[in-house]
N, C-alpha and C. Protein backbone atom coordinates (compact mmCIF):
# COMPACT_ATOMS: atom_id res chain seq x y z
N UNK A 1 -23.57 20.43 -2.45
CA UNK A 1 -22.19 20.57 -2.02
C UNK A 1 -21.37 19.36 -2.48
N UNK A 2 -19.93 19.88 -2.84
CA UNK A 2 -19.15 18.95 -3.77
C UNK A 2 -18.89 17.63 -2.46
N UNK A 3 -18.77 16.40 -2.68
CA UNK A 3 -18.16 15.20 -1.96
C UNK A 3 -16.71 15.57 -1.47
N UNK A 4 -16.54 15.49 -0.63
CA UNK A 4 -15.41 15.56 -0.12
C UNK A 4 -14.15 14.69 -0.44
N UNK A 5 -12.88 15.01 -0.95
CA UNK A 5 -11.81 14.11 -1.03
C UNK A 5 -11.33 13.43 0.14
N UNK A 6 -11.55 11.93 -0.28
CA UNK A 6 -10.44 11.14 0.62
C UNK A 6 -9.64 10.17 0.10
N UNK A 7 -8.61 10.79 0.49
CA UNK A 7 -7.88 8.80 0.36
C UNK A 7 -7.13 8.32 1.43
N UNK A 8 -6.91 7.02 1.19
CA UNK A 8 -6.72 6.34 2.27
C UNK A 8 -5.43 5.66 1.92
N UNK A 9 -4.42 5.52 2.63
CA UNK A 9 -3.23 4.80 1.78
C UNK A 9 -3.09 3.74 3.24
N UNK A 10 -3.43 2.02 3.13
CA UNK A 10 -2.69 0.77 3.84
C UNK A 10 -1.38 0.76 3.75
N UNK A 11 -0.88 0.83 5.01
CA UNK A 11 0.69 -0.31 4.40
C UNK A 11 0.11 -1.32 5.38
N UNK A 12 0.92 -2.34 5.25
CA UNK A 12 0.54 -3.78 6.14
C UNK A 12 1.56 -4.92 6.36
N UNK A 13 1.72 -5.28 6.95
CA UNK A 13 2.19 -6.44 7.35
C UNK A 13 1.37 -7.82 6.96
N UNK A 14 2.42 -9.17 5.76
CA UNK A 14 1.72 -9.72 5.47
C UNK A 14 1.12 -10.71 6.16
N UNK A 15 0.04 -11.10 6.36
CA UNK A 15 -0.87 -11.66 7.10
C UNK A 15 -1.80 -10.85 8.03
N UNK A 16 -1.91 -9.93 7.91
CA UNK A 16 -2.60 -8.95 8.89
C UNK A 16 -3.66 -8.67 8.34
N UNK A 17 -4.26 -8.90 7.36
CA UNK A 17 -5.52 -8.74 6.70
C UNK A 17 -5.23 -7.05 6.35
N UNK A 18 -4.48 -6.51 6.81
CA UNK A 18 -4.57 -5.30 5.67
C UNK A 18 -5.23 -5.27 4.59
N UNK A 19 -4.73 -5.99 3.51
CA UNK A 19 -5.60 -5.67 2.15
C UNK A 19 -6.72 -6.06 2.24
N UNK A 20 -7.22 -7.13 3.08
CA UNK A 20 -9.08 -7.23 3.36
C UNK A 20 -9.33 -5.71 3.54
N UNK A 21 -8.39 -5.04 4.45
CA UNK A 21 -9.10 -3.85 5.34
C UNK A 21 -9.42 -2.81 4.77
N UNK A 22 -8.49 -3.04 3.33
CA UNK A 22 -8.29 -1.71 2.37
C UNK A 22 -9.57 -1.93 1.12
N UNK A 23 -10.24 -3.60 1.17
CA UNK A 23 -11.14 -3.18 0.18
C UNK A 23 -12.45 -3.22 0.90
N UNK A 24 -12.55 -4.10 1.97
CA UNK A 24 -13.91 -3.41 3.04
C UNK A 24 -14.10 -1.46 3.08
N UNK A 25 -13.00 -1.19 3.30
CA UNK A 25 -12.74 0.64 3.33
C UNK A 25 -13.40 1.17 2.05
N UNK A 26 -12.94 0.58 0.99
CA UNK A 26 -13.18 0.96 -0.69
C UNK A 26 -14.52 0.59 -1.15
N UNK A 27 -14.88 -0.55 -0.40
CA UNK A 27 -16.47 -0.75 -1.06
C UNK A 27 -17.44 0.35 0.16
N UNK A 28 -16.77 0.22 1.60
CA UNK A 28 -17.65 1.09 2.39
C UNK A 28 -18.34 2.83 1.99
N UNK A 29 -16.80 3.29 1.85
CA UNK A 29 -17.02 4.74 1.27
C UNK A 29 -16.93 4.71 0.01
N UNK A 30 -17.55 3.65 -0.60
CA UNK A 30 -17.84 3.56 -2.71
C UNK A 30 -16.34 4.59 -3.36
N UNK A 31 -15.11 3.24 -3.02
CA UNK A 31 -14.21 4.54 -3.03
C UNK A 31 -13.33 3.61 -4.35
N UNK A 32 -12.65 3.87 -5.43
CA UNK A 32 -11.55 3.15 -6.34
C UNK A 32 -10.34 2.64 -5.24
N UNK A 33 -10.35 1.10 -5.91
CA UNK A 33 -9.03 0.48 -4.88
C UNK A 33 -7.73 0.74 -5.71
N UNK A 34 -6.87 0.60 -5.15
CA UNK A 34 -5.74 0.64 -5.90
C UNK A 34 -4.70 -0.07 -5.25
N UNK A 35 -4.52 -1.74 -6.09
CA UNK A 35 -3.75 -2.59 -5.00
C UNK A 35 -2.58 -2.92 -6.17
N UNK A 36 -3.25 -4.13 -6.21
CA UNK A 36 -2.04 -4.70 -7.48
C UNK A 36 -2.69 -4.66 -9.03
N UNK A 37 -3.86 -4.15 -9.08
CA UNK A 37 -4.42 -3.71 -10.01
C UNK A 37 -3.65 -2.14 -11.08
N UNK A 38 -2.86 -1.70 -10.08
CA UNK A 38 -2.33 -0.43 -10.45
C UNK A 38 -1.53 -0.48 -11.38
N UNK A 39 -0.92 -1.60 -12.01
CA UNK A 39 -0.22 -1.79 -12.67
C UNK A 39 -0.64 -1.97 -14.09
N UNK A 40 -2.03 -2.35 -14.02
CA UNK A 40 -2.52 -2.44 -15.31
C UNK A 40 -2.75 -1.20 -15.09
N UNK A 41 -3.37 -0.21 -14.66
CA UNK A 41 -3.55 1.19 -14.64
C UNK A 41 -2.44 2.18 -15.37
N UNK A 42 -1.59 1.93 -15.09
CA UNK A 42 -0.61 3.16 -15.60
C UNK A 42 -0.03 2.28 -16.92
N UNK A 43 0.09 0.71 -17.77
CA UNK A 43 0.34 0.07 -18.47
C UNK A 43 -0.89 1.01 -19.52
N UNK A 44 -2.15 0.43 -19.12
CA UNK A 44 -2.92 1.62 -19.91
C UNK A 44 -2.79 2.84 -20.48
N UNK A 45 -2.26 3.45 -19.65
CA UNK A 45 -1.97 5.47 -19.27
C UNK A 45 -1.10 5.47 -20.20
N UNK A 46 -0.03 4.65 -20.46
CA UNK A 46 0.96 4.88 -21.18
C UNK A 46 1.21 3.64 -22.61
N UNK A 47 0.00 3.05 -22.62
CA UNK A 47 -0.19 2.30 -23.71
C UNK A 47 1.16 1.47 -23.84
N UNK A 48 0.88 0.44 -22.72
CA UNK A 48 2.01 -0.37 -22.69
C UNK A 48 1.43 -2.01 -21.86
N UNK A 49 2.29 -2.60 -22.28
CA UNK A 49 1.76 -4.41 -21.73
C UNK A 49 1.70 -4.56 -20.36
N UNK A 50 1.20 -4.83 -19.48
CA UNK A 50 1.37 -5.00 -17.96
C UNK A 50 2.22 -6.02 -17.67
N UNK A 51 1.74 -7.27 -18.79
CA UNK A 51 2.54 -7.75 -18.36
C UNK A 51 4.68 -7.79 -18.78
N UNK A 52 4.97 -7.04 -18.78
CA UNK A 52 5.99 -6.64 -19.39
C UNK A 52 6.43 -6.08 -18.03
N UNK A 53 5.21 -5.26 -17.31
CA UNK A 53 5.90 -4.04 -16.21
C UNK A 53 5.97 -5.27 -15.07
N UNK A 54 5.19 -6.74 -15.17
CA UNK A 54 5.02 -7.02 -13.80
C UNK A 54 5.79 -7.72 -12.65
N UNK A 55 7.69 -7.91 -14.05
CA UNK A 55 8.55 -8.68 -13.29
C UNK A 55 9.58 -7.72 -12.58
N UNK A 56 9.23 -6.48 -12.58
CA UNK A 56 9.76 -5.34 -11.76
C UNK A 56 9.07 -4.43 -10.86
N UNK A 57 7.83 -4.87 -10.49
CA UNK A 57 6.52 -4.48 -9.53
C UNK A 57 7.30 -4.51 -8.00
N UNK A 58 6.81 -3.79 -7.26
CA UNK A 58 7.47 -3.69 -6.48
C UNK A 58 9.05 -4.50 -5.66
N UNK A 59 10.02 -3.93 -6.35
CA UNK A 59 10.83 -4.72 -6.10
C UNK A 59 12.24 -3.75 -5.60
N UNK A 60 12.77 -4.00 -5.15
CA UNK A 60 14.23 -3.13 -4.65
C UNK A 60 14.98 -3.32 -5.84
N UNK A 61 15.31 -1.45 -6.48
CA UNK A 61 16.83 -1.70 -7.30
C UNK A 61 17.75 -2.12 -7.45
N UNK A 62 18.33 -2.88 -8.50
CA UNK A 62 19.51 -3.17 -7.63
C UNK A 62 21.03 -2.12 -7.60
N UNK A 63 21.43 -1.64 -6.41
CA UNK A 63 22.33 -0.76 -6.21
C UNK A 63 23.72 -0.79 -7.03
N UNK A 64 23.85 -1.91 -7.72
CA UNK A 64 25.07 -2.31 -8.06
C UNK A 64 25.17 -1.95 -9.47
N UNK A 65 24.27 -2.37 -10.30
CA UNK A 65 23.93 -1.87 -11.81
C UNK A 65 22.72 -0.74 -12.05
N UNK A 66 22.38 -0.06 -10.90
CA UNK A 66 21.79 0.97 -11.48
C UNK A 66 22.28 2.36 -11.49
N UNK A 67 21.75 3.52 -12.68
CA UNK A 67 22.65 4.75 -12.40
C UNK A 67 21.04 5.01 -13.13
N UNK A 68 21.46 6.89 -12.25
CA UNK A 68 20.15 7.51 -12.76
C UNK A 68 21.23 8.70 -13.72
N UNK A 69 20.94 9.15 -14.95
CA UNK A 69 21.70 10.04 -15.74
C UNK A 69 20.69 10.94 -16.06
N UNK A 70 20.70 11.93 -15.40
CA UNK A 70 19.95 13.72 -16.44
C UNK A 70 18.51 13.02 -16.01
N UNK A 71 18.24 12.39 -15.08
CA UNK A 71 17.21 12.16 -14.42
C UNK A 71 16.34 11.01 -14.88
N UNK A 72 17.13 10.26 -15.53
CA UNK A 72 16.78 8.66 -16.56
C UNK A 72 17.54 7.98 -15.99
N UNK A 73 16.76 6.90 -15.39
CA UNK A 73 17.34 5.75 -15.01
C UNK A 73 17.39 4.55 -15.55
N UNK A 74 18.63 3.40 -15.41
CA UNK A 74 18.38 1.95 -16.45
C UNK A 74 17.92 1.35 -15.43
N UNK A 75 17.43 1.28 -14.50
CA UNK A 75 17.00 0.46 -13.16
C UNK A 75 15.29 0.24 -13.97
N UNK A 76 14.82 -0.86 -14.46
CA UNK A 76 13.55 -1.08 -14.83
C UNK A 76 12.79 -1.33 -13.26
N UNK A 77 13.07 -1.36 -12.07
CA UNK A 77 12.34 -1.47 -10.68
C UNK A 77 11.91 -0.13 -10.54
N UNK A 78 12.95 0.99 -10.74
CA UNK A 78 12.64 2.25 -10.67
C UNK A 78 11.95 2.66 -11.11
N UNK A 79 11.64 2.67 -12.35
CA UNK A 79 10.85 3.04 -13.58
C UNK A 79 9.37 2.83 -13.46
N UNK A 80 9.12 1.57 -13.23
CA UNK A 80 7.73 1.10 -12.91
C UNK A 80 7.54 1.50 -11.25
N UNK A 81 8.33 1.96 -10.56
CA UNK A 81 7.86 2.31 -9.23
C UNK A 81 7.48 3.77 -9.43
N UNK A 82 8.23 4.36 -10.45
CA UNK A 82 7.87 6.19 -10.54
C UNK A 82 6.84 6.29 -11.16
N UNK A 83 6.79 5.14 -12.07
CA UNK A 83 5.37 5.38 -13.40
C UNK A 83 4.05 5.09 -12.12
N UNK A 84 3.89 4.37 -10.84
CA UNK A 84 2.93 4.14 -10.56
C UNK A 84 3.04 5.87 -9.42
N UNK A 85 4.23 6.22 -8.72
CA UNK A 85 3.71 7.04 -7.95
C UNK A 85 3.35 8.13 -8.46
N UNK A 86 3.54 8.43 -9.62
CA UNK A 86 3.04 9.42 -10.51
C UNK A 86 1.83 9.56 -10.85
N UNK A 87 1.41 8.36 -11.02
CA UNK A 87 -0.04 7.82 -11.36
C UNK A 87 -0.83 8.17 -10.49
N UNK A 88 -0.31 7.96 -9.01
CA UNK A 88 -1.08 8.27 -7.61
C UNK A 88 -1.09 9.50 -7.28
N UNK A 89 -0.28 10.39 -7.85
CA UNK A 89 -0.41 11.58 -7.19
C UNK A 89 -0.89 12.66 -8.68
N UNK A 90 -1.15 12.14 -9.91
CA UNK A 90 -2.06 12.70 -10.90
C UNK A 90 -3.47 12.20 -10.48
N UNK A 91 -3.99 11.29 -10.00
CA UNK A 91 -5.06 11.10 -9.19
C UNK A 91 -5.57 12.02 -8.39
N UNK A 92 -4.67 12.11 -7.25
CA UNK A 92 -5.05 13.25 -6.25
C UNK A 92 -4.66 14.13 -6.67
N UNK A 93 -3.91 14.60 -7.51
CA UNK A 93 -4.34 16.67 -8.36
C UNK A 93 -5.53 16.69 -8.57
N UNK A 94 -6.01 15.14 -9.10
CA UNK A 94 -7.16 15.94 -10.18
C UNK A 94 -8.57 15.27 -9.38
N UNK A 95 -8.07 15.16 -7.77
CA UNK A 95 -9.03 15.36 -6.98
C UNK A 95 -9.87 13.96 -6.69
N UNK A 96 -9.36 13.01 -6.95
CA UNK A 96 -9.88 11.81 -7.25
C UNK A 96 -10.19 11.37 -5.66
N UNK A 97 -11.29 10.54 -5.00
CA UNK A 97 -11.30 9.64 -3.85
C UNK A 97 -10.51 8.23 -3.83
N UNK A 98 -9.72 7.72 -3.13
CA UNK A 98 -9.19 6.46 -3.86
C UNK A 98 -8.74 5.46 -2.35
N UNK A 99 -8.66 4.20 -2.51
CA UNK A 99 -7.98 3.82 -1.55
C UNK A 99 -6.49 3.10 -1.74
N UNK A 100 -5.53 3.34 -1.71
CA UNK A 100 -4.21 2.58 -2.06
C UNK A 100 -3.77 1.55 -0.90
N UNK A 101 -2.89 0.55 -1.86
CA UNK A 101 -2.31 -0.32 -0.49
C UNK A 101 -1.08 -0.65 -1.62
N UNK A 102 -0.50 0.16 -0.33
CA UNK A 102 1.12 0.21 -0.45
C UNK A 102 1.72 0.84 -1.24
N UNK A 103 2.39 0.74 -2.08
CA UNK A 103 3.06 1.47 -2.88
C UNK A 103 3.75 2.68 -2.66
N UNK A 104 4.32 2.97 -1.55
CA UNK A 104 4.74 4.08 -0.46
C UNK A 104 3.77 5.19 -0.50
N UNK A 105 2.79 4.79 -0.76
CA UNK A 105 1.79 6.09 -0.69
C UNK A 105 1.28 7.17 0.11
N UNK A 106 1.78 6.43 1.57
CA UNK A 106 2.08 6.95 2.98
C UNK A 106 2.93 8.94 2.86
N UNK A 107 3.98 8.18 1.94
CA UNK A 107 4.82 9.21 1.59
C UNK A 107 4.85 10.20 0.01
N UNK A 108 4.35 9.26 -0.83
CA UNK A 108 4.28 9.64 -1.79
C UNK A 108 2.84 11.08 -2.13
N UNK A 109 2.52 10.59 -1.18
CA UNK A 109 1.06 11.24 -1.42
C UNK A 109 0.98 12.20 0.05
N UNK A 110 1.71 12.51 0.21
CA UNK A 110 1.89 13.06 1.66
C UNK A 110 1.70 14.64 2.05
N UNK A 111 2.11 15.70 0.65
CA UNK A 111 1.43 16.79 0.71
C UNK A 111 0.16 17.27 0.56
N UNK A 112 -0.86 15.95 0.00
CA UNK A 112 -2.57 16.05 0.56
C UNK A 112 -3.26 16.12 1.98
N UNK A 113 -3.97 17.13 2.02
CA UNK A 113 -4.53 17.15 3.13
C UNK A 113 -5.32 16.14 3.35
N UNK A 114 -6.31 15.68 2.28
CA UNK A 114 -7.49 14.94 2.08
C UNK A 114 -6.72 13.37 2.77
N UNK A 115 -5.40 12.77 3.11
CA UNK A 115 -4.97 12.03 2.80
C UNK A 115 -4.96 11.24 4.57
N UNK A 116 -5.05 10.34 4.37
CA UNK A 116 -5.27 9.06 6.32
C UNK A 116 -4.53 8.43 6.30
N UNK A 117 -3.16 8.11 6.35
CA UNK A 117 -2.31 6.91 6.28
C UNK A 117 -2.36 5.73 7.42
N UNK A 118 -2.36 4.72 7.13
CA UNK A 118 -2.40 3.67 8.30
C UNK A 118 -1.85 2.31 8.40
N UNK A 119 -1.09 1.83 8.93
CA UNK A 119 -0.70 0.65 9.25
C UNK A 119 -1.07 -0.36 9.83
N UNK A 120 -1.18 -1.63 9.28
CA UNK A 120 -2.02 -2.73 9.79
C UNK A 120 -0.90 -3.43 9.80
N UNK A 121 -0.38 -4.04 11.31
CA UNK A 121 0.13 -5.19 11.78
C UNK A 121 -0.93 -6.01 12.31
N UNK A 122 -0.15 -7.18 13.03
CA UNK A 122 -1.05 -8.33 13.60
C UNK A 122 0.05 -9.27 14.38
N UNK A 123 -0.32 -9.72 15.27
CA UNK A 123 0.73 -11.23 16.22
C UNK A 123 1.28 -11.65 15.10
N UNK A 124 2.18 -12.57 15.24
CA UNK A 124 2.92 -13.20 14.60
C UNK A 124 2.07 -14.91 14.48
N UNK A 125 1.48 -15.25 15.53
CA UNK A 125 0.66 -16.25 15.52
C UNK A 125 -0.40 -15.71 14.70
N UNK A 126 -0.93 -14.82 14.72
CA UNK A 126 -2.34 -14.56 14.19
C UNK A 126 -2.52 -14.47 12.96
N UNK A 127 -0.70 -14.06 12.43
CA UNK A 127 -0.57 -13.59 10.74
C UNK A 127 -0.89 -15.68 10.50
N UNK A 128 0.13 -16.27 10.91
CA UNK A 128 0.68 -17.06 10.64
C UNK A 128 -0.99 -18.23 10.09
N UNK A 129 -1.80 -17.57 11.23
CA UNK A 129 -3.18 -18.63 11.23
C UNK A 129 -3.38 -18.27 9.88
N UNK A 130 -3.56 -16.95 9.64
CA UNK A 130 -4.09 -16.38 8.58
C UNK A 130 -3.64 -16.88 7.05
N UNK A 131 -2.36 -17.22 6.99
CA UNK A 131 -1.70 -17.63 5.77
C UNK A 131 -1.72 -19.33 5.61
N UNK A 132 -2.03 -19.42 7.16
CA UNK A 132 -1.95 -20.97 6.27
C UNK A 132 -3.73 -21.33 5.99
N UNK A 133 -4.49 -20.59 6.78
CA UNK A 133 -5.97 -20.86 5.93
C UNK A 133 -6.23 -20.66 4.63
N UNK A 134 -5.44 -19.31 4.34
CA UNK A 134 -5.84 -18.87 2.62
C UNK A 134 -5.23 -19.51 1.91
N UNK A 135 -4.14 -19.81 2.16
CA UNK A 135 -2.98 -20.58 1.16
C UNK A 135 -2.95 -22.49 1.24
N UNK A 136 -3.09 -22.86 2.35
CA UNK A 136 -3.53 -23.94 2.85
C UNK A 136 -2.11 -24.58 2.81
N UNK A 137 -1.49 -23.76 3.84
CA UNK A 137 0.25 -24.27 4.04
C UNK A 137 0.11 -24.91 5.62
N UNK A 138 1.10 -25.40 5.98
CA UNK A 138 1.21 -25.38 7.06
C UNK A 138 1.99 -24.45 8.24
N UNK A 139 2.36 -24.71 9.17
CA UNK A 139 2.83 -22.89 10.25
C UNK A 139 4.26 -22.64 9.72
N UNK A 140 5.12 -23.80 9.64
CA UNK A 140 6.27 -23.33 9.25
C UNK A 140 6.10 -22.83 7.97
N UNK A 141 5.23 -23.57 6.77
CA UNK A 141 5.85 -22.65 5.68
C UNK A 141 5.39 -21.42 5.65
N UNK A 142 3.73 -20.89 6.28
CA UNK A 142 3.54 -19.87 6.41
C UNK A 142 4.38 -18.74 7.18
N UNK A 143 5.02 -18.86 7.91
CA UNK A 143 5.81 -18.39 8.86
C UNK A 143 7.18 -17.85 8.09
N UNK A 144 7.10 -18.62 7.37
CA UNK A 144 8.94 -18.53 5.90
C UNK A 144 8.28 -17.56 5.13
N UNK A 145 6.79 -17.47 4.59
CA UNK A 145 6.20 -16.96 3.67
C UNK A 145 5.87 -15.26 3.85
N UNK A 146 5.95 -15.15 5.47
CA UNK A 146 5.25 -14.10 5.74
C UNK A 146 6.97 -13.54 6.20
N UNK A 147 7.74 -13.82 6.66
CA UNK A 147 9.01 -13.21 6.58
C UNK A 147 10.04 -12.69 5.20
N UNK A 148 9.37 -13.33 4.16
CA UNK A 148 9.90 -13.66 3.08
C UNK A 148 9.19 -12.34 2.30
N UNK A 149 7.87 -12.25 2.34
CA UNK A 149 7.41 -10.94 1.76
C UNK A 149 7.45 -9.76 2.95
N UNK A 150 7.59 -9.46 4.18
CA UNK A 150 7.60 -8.29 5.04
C UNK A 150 9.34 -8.00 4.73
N UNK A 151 10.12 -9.22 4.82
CA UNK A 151 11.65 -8.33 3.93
C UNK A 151 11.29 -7.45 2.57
N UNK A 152 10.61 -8.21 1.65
CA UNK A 152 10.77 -7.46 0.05
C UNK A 152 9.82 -6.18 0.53
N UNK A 153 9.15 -6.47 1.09
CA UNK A 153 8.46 -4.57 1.39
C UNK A 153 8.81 -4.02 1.78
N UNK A 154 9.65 -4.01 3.44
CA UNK A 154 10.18 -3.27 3.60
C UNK A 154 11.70 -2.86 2.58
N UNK A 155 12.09 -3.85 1.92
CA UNK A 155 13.26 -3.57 1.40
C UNK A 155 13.07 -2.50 0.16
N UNK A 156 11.90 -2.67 -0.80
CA UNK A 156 11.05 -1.75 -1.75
C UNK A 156 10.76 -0.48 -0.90
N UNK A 157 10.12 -0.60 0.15
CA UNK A 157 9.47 0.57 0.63
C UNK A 157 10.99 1.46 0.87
N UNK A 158 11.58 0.94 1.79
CA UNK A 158 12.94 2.00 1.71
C UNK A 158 13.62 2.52 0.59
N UNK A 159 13.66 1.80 -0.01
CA UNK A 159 14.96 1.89 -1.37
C UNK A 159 13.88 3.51 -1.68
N UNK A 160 12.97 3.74 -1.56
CA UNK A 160 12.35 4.72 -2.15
C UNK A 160 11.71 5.89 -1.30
N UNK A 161 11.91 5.68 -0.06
CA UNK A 161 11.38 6.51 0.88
C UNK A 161 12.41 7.00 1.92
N UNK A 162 12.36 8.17 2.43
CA UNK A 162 12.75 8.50 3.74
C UNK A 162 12.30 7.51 5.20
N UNK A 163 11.09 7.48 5.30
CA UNK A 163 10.71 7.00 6.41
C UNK A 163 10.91 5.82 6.26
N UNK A 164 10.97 5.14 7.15
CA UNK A 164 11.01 3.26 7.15
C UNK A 164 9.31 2.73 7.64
N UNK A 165 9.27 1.64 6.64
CA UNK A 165 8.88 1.30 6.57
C UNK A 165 8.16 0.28 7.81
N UNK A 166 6.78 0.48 8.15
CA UNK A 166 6.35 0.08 9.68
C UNK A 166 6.30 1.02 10.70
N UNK A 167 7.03 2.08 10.66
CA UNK A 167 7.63 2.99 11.75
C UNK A 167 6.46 3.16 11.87
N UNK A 168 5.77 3.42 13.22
CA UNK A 168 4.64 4.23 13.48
C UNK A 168 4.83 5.72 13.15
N UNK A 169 5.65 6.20 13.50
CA UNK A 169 6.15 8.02 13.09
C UNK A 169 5.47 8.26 11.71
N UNK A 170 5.54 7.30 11.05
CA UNK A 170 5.20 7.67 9.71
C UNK A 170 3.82 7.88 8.90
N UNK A 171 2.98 7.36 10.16
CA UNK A 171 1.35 6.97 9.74
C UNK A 171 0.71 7.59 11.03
N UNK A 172 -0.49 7.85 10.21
CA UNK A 172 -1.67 8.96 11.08
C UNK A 172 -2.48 7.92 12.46
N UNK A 173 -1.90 6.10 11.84
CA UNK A 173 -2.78 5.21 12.54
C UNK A 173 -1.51 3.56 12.89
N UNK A 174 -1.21 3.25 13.15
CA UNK A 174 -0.92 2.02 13.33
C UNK A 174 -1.62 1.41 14.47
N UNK A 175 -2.19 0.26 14.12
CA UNK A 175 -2.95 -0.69 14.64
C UNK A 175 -3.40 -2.03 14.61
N UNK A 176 -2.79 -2.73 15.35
CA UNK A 176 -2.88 -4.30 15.47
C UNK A 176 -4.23 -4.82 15.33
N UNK A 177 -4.34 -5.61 14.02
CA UNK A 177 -5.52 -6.46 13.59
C UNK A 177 -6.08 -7.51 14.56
N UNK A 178 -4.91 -7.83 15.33
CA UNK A 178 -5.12 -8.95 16.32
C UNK A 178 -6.37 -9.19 17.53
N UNK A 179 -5.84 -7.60 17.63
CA UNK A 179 -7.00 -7.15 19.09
C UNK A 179 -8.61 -7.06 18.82
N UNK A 180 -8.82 -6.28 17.85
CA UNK A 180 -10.25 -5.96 17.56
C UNK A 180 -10.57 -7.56 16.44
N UNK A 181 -9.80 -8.18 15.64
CA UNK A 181 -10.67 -9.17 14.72
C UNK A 181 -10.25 -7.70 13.09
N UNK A 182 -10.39 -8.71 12.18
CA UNK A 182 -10.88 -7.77 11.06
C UNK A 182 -12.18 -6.47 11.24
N UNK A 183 -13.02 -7.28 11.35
CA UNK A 183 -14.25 -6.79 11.57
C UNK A 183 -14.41 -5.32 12.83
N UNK A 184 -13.81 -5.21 13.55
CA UNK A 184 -13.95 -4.36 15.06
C UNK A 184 -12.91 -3.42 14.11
N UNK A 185 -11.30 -4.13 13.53
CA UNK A 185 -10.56 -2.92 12.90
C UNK A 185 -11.12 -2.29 12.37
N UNK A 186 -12.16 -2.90 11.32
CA UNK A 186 -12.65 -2.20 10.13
C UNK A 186 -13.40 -0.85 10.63
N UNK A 187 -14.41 -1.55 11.35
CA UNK A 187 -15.28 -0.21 12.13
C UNK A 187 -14.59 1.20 13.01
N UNK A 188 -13.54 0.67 13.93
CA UNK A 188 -12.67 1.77 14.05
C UNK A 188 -12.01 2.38 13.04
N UNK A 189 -11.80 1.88 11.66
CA UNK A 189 -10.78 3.06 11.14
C UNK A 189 -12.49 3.71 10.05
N UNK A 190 -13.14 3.17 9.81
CA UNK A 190 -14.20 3.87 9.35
C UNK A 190 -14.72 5.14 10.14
N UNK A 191 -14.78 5.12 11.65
CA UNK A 191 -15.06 5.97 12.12
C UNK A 191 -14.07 7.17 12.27
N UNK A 192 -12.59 6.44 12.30
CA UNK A 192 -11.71 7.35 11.91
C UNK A 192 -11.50 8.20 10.81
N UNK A 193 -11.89 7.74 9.92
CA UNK A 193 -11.91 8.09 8.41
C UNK A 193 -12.84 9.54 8.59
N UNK A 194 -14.00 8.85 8.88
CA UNK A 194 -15.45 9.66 8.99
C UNK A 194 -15.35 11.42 9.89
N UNK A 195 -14.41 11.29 10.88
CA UNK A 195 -13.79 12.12 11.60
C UNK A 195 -13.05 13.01 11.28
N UNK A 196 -12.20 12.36 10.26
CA UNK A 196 -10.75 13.26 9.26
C UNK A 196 -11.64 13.63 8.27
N UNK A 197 -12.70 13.36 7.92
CA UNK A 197 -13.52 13.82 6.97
C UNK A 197 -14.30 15.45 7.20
N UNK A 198 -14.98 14.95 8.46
CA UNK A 198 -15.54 16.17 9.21
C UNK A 198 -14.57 17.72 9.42
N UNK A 199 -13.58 17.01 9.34
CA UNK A 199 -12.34 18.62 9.84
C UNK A 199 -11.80 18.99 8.34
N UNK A 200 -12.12 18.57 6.86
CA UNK A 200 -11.47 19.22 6.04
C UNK A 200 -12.42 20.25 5.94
């Protein structure tokens, strides 16, 4: 009997260990990640430089100089945001298991059944510990750092979605990293996973 499709799409809040959570998930169920790697992915697909696509990677259009004409847009943010959700959802046609983080995939990928969306927040102290260990800042700058990227996501994530970005309404899971540890999250959404698996 064929393996069953899953994917899993993170959004996160930065410092919340989300993206730990999304490749613990990806090595657990031997699943393809798809983070910031995606960009060389569809640079490939379309035989093009990554690094060329990577100073318009997730980023908000800007409203002022962009126009979309006969369905072509000059907005280069746009462009590389459609070339990747395209990418994600020729994946899941053609049946692929995968785990994504971010890239509105929540929404983009949203007429799959096979599909778990989930949100990883965390305290504001707890992000804050978190960024200044990896980065080796101290609280204020981590604290500037982690406000500084949860604006550009949510500001990306909207410019391109209906739902807003964080909303619980929008995800099958939101759940604070804080309470359980990485480790306790991880195991609850595995078993969650394992569950949404059982009912396709």
């Amino acid at each position: 009997m064929a393996e069953k499709q899953i994917i899993i799409s993170i959004g996160r809040e930065y410092g919340s260990g989300g993206h730990e959570i999304a490749s613990r998930l990806a090595e657990k169920f031997n699943l393809n990640l798809y983070d910031s790697n995606l960009l060389q992915e569809v640079a490939n697909e379309h035989g093009m430089n990554a690094e060329n696509l990577t100073p318009y990677d997730e980023l908000q259009k800007s409203p002022v100089i962009s126009r979309t004409v006969r369905g072509f847009s000059n907005s280069n943010e746009k462009n590389v945001a459609e070339m990747q959700f395209n990418f994600l959802k020729k994946k899941a046609k053609d049946g692929e298991s995968f785990v994504v983080v971010g890239r509105c995939s929540e929404e983009v990928l949203k007429g799959f059944d096979c599909l778990t969306t989930i949100f990883v927040l965390a305290d504001a102290d707890k992000k804050a510990e978190r960024i200044q260990k990896i980065h080796g800042v101290d609280k204020a700058k981590a604290q500037d750092m982690i406000k500084k990227q949860d604006k550009k996501r949510k500001a990306y994530h909207d410019a391109h979605c209906e739902g807003k970005w964080g909303d619980s309404k929008n995800y099958d899971l939101s759940i604070n990293s804080s309470r359980l540890g990485i480790d306790g999250t991880l195991e609850m959404l595995v078993n969650y996973v394992n569950a949404r698996k059982e009912l396709l």
